[in-house]
Protein backbone atom coordinates (compact mmCIF):
# COMPACT_ATOMS: atom_id res chain seq x y z
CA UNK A 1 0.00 0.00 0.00
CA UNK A 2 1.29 3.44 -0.80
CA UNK A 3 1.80 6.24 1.56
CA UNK A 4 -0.35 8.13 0.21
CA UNK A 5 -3.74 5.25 -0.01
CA UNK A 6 -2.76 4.61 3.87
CA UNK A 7 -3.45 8.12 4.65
CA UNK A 8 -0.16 8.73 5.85
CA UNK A 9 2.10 12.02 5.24
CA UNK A 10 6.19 11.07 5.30
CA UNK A 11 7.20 14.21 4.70
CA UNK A 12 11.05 13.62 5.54
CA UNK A 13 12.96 10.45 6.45
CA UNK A 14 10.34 7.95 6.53
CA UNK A 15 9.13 9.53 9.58
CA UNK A 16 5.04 10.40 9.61
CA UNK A 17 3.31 14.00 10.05
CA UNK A 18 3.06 13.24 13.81
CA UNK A 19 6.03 12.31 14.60
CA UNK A 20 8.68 14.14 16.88
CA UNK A 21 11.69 15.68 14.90
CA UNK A 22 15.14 15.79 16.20
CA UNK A 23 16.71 19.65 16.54
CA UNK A 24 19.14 18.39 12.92
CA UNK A 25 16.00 18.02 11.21
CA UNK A 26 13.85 20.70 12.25
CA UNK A 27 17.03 22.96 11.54
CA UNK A 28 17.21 20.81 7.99
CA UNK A 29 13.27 21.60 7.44
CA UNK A 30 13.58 25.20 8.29
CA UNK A 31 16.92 25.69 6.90
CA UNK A 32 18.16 27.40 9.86
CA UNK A 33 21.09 26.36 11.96
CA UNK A 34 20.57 24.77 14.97
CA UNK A 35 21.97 27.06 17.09
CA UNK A 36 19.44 29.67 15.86
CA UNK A 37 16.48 27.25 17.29
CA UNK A 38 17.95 27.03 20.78
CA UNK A 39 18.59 31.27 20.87
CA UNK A 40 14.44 31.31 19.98
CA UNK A 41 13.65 28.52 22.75
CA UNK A 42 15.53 30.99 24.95
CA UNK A 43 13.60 33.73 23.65
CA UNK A 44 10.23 32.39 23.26
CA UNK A 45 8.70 30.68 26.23
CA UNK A 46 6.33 28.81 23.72
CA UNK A 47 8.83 26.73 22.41
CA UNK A 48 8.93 23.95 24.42
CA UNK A 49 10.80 20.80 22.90
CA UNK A 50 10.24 17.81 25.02
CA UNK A 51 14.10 16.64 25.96
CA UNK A 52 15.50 13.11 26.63
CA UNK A 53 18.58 11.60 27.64
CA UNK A 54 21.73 13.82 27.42
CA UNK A 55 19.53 17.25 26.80
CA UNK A 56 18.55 15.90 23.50
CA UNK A 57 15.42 18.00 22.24
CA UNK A 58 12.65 16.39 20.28
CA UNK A 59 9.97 18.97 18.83
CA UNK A 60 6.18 17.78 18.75
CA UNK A 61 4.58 19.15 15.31
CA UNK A 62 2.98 21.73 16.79
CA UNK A 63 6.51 23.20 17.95
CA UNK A 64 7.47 22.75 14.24
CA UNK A 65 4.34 24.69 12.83
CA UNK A 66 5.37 27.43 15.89
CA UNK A 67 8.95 27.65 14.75
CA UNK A 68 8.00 28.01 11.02
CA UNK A 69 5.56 31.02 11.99
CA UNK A 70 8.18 32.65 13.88
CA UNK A 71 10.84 32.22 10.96
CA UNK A 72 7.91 33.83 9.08
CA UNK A 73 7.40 36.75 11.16
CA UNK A 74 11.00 37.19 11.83
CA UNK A 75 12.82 36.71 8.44
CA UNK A 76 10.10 37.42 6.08
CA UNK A 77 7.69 39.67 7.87
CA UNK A 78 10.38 41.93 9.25
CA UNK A 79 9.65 41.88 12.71
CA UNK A 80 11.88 41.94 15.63
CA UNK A 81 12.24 39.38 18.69
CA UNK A 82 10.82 42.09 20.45
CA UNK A 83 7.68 42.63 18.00
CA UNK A 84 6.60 38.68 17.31
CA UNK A 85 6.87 38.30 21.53
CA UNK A 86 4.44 41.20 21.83
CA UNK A 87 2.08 39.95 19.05
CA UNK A 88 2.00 36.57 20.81
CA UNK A 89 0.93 38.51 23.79
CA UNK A 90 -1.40 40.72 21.69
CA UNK A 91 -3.39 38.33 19.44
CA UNK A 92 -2.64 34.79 21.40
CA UNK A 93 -0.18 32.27 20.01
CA UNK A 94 -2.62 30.47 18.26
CA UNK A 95 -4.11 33.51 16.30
CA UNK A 96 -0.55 34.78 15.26
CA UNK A 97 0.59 31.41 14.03
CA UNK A 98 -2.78 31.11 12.19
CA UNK A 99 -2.52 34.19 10.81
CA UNK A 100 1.33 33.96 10.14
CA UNK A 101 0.99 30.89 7.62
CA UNK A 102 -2.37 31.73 6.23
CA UNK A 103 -3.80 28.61 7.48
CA UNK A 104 -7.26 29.24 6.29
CA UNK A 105 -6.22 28.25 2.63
CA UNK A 106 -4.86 24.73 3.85
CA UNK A 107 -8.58 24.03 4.95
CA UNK A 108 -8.85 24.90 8.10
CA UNK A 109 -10.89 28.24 8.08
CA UNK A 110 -13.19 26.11 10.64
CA UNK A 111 -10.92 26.93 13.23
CA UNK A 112 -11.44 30.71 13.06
CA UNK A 113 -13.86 31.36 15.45
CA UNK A 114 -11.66 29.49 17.96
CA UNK A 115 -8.68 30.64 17.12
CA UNK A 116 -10.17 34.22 17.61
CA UNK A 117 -11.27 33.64 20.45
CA UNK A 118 -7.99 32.90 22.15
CA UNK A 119 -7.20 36.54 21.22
CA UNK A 120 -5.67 37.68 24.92
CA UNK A 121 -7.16 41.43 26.49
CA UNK A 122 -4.54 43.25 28.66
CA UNK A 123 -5.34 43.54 32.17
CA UNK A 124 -7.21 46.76 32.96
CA UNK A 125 -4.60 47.63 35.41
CA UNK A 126 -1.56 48.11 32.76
CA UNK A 127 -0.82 51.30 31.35
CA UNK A 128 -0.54 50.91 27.40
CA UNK A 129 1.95 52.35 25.84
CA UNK A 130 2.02 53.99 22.18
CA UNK A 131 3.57 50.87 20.97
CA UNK A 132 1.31 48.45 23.12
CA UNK A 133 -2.16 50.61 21.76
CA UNK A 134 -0.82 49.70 17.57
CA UNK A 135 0.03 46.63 18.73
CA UNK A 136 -3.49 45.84 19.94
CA UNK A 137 -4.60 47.97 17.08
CA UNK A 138 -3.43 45.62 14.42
CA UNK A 139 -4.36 42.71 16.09
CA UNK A 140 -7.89 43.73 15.96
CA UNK A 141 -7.41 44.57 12.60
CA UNK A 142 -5.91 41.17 11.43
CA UNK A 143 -8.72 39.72 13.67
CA UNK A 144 -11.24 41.41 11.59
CA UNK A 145 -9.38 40.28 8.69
CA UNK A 146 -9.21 36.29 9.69
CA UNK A 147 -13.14 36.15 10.43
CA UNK A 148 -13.71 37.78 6.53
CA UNK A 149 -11.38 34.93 5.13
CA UNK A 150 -12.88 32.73 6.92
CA UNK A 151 -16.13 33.84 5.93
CA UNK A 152 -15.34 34.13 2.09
CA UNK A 153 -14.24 30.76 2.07
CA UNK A 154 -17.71 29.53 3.12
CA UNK A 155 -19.08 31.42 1.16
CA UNK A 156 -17.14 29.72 -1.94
């Protein structure tokens, strides 16, 4: 039986779409060095490989799918450590990786009203700053702009 009539994805080494990916081939599949993807696990609290024996660090595919949205946001999108940090704060994780690899044209614009939702609201208490206030600005704008995707696509 083929890979394809069993219904399973081997997108790299024999190894399924599930599977957990050593730091070599996540840095292969990204085509970043590995010493990049450790600096961004120090940086970004969401990146959480699960590590074995020795330190070793095995990513689940959703830490994949995170590390390809923030190689988006950072070497495509222009942002800045700084910037994809606060728009993980601003719009939720799940929103800004969503919205990062324009997930709603690989079938999934079903997940748009939850992936909304998890947009996070500052606590009353902070002070926003000019920064913070675009910040929140645009992610009610690309918020806006998700739901009308998603919508379209229905509609089609």
């Amino acid at each position: 039986m083929s890979e394809t009539a069993s219904g399973l994805d081997r997108p790299r080494g024999g190894k399924g779409r599930e599977a957990f990916r050593t730091i070599s081939e996540v840095a292969d599949e990204l085509d970043l060095p590995q010493h990049v993807l450790r600096f961004w696990e120090s940086k970004f609290t969401q990146v959480k490989p699960l590590k074995r024996g020795g330190n070793r660090r095995y990513y689940r595919p959703d830490d994949v799918t995170l590390l390809k949205a923030i190689k988006k946001l950072l070497h495509s999108d222009g942002y800045t450590i700084r910037g994809v940090q606060k728009l993980f704060k601003a719009q939720g994780v799940k929103a800004t990786i969503f919205e990062a690899l324009d997930l709603s044209d690989n079938g999934l614009e079903a997940a748009a009203p939850t992936v909304a939702s998890a947009v996070e609201v500052p606590a009353p208490e902070e002070q926003p700053t000019e920064m913070d206030t675009a910040v929140s600005d645009t992610a009610a704008l690309r918020d806006v702009l998700m739901r009308l995707k998603a919508l379209r696509d229905r509609l089609a």
